[in-house]
C-alpha atoms as a PDB file:
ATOM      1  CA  UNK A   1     -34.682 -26.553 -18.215  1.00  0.00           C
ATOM      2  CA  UNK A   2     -33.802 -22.783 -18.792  1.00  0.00           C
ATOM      3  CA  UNK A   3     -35.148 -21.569 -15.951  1.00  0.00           C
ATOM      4  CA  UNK A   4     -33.588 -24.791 -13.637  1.00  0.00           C
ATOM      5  CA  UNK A   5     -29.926 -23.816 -15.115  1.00  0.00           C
ATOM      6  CA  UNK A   6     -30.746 -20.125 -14.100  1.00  0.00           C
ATOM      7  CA  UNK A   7     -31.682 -20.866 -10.105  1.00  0.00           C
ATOM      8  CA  UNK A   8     -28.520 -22.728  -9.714  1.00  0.00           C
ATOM      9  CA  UNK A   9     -26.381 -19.993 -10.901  1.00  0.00           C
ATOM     10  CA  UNK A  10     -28.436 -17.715  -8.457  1.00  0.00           C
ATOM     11  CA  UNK A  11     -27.754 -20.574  -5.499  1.00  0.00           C
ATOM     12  CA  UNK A  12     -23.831 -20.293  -6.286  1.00  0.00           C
ATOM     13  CA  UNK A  13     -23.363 -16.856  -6.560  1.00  0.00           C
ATOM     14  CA  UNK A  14     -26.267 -15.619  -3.980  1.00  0.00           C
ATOM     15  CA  UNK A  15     -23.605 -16.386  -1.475  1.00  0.00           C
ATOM     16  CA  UNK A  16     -20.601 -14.159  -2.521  1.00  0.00           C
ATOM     17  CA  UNK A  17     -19.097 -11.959  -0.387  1.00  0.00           C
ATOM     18  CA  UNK A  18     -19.383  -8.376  -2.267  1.00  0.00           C
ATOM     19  CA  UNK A  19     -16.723  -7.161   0.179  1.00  0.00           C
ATOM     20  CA  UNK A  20     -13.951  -9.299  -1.360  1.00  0.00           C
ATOM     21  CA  UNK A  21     -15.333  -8.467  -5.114  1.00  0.00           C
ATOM     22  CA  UNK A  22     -14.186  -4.968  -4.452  1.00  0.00           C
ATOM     23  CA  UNK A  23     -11.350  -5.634  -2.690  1.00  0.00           C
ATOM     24  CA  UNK A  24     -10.019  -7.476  -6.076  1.00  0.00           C
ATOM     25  CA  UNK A  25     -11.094  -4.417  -7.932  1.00  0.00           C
ATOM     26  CA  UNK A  26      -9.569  -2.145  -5.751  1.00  0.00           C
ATOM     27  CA  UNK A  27      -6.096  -4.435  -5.448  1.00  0.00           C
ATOM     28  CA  UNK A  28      -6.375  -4.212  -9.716  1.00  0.00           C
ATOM     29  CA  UNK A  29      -7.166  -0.175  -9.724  1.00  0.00           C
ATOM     30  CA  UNK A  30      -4.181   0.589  -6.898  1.00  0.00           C
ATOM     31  CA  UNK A  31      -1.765  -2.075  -9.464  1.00  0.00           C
ATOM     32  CA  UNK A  32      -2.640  -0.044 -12.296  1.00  0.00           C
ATOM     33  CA  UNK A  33      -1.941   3.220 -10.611  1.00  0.00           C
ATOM     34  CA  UNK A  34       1.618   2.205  -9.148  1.00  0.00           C
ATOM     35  CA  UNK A  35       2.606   0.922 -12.554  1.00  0.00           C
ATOM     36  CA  UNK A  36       1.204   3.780 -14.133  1.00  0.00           C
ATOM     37  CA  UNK A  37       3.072   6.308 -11.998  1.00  0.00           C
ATOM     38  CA  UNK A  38       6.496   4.027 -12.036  1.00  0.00           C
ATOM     39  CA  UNK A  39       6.679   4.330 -15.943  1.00  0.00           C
ATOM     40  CA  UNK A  40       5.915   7.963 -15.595  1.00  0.00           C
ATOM     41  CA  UNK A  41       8.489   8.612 -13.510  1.00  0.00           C
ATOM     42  CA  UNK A  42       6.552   9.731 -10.667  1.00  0.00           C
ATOM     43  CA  UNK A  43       8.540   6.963  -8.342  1.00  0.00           C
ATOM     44  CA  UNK A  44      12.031   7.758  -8.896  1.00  0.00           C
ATOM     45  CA  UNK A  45      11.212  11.060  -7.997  1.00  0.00           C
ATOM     46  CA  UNK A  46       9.435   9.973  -4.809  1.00  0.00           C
ATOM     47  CA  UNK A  47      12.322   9.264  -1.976  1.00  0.00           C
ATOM     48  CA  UNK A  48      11.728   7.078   0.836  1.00  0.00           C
ATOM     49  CA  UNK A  49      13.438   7.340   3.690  1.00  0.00           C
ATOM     50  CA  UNK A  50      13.067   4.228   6.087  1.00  0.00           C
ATOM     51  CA  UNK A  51      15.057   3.508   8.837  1.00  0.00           C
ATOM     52  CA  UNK A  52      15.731   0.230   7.377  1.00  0.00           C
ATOM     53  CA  UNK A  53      16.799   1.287   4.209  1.00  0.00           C
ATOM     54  CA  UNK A  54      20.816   1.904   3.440  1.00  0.00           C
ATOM     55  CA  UNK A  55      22.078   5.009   2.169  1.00  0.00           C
ATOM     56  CA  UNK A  56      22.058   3.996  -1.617  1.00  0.00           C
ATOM     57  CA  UNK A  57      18.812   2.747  -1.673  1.00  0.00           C
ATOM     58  CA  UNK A  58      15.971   5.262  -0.970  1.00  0.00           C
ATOM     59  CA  UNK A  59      13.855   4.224  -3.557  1.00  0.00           C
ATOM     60  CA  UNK A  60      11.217   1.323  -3.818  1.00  0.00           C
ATOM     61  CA  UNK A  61      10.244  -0.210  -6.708  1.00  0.00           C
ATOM     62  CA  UNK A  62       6.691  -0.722  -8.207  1.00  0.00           C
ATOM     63  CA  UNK A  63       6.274  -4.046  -7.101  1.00  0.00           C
ATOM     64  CA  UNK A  64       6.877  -3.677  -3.034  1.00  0.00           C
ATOM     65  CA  UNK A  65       4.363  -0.565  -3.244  1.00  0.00           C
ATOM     66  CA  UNK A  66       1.837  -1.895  -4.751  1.00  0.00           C
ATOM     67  CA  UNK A  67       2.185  -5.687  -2.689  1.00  0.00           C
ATOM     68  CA  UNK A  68       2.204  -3.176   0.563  1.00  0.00           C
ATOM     69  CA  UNK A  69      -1.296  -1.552  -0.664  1.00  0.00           C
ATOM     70  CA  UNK A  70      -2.736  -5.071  -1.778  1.00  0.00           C
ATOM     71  CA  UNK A  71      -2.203  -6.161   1.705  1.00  0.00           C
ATOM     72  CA  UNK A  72      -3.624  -2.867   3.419  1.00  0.00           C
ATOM     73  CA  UNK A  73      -6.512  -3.612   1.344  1.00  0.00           C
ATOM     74  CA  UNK A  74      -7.280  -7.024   1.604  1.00  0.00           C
ATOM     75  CA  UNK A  75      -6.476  -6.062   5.598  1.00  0.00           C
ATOM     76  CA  UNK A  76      -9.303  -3.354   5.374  1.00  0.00           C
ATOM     77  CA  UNK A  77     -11.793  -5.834   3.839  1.00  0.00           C
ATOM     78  CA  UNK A  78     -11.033  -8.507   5.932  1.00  0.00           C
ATOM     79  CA  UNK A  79     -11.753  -6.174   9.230  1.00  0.00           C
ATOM     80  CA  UNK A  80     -15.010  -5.152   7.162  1.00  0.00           C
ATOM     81  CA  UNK A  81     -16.031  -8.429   6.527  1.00  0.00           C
ATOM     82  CA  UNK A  82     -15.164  -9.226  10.411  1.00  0.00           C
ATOM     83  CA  UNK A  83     -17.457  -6.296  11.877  1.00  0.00           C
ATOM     84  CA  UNK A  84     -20.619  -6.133   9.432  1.00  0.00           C
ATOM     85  CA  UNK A  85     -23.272  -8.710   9.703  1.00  0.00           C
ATOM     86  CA  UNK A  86     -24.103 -11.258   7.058  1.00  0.00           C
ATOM     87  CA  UNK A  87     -20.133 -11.026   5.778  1.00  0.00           C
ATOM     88  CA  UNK A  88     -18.386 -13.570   7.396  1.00  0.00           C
ATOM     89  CA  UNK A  89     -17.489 -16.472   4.975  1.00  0.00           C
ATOM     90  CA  UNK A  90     -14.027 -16.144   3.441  1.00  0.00           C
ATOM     91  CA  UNK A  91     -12.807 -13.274   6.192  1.00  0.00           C
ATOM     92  CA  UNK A  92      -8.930 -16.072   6.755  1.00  0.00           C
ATOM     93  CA  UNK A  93      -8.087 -16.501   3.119  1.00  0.00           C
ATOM     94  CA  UNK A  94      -8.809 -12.312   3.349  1.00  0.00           C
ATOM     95  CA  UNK A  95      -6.466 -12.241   6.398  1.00  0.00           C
ATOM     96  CA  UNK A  96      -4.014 -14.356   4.650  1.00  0.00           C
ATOM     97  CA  UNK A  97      -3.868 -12.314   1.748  1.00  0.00           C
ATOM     98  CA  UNK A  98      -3.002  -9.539   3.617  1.00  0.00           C
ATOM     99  CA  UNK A  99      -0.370 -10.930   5.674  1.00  0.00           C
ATOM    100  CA  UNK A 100       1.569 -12.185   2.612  1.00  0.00           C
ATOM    101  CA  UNK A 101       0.818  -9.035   0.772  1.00  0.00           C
ATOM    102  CA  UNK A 102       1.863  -6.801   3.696  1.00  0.00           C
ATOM    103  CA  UNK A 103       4.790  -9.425   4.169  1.00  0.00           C
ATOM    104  CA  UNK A 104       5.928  -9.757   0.559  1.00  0.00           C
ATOM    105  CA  UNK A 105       5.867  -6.202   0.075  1.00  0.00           C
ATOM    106  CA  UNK A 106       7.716  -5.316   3.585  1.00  0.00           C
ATOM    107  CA  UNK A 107      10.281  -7.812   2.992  1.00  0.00           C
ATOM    108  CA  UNK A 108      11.685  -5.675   0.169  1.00  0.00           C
ATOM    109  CA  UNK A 109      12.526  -3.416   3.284  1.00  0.00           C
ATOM    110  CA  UNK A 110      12.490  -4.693   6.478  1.00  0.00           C
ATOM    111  CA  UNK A 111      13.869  -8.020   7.293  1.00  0.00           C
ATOM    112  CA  UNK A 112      12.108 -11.216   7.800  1.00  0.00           C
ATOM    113  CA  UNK A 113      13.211 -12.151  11.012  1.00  0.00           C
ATOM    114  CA  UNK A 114      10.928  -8.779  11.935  1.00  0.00           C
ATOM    115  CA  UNK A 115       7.920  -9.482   9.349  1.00  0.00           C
ATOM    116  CA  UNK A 116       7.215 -13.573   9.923  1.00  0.00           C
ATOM    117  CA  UNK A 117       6.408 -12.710  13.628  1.00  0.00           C
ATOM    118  CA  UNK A 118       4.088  -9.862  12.606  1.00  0.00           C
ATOM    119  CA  UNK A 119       2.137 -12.173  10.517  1.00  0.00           C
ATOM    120  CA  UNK A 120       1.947 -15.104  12.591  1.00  0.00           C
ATOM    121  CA  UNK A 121       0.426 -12.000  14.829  1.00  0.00           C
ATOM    122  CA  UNK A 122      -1.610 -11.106  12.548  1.00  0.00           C
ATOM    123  CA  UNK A 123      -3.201 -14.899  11.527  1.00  0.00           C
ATOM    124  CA  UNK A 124      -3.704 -15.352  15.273  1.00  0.00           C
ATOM    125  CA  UNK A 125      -5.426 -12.226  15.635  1.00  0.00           C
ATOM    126  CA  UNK A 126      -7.515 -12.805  12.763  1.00  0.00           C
ATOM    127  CA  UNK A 127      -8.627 -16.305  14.241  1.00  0.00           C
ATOM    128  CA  UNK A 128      -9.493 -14.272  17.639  1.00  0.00           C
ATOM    129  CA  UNK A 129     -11.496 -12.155  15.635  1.00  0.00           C
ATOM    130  CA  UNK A 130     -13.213 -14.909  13.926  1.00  0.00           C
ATOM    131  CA  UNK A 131     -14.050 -16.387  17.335  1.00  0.00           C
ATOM    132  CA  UNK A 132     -15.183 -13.404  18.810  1.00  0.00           C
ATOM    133  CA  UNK A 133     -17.196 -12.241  16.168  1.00  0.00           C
ATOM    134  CA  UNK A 134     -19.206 -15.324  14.924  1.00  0.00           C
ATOM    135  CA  UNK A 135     -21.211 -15.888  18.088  1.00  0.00           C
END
């Protein structure tokens, strides 16, 4: 009975995608950091000068920083995912991820009449990918 329960927790996890595992831990680790350096100060002191941004407002916050790098990283994990072999389950909700990451975070910037066609770019291209790569 023991051993039965134990073989069907290897079947369900045997399948995981250790690519996305770390891209969680590494979305938690860069969350931690941001926040960290926001209540130490460290990002009022950092200005940001965007050509989007008005005069006033050169700083971000914590939250559109670290939504921008938990989008760049679920991005990077996807495009791993896409190019190694044996990695391909789960690659759109990766993709997807990163598009609302990168577009939540950019939209604290940049307006979305610029960001929702870079993500509909960026959810074709990941389907192209898909395509291109599962053969």
């Amino acid at each position: 009975m023991e051993e039965n329960i134990q073989q069907r927790i290897k079947e369900k996890y045997h399948g995981r995608n250790e690519i996305e595992t770390f891209a969680w831990a590494f979305v938690l680790l860069w969350a931690g950091l941001v926040f960290l350096a926001d209540n130490l100060g460290y990002l009022s002191r950092w200005k940001l000068f965007l050509p989007g941004l008005p005069e006033g407002f050169q700083f971000l916050s914590a939250w559109p920083i670290v939504l921008i790098g938990a989008g760049a990283i679920f991005l990077i994990s996807a495009l791993l995912s896409v190019i190694l072999p044996g990695k391909k389950h789960h690659i759109t909700g990766l993709f997807i991820m990163a598009a609302v990451g990168l577009g939540l975070g950019l939209g604290q910037i940049y307006s979305w009449s610029l960001i929702g066609p870079f993500i509909l770019i960026a959810i074709g291209l990941s389907f192209l990918l898909r395509g291109v790569f599962n053969r």
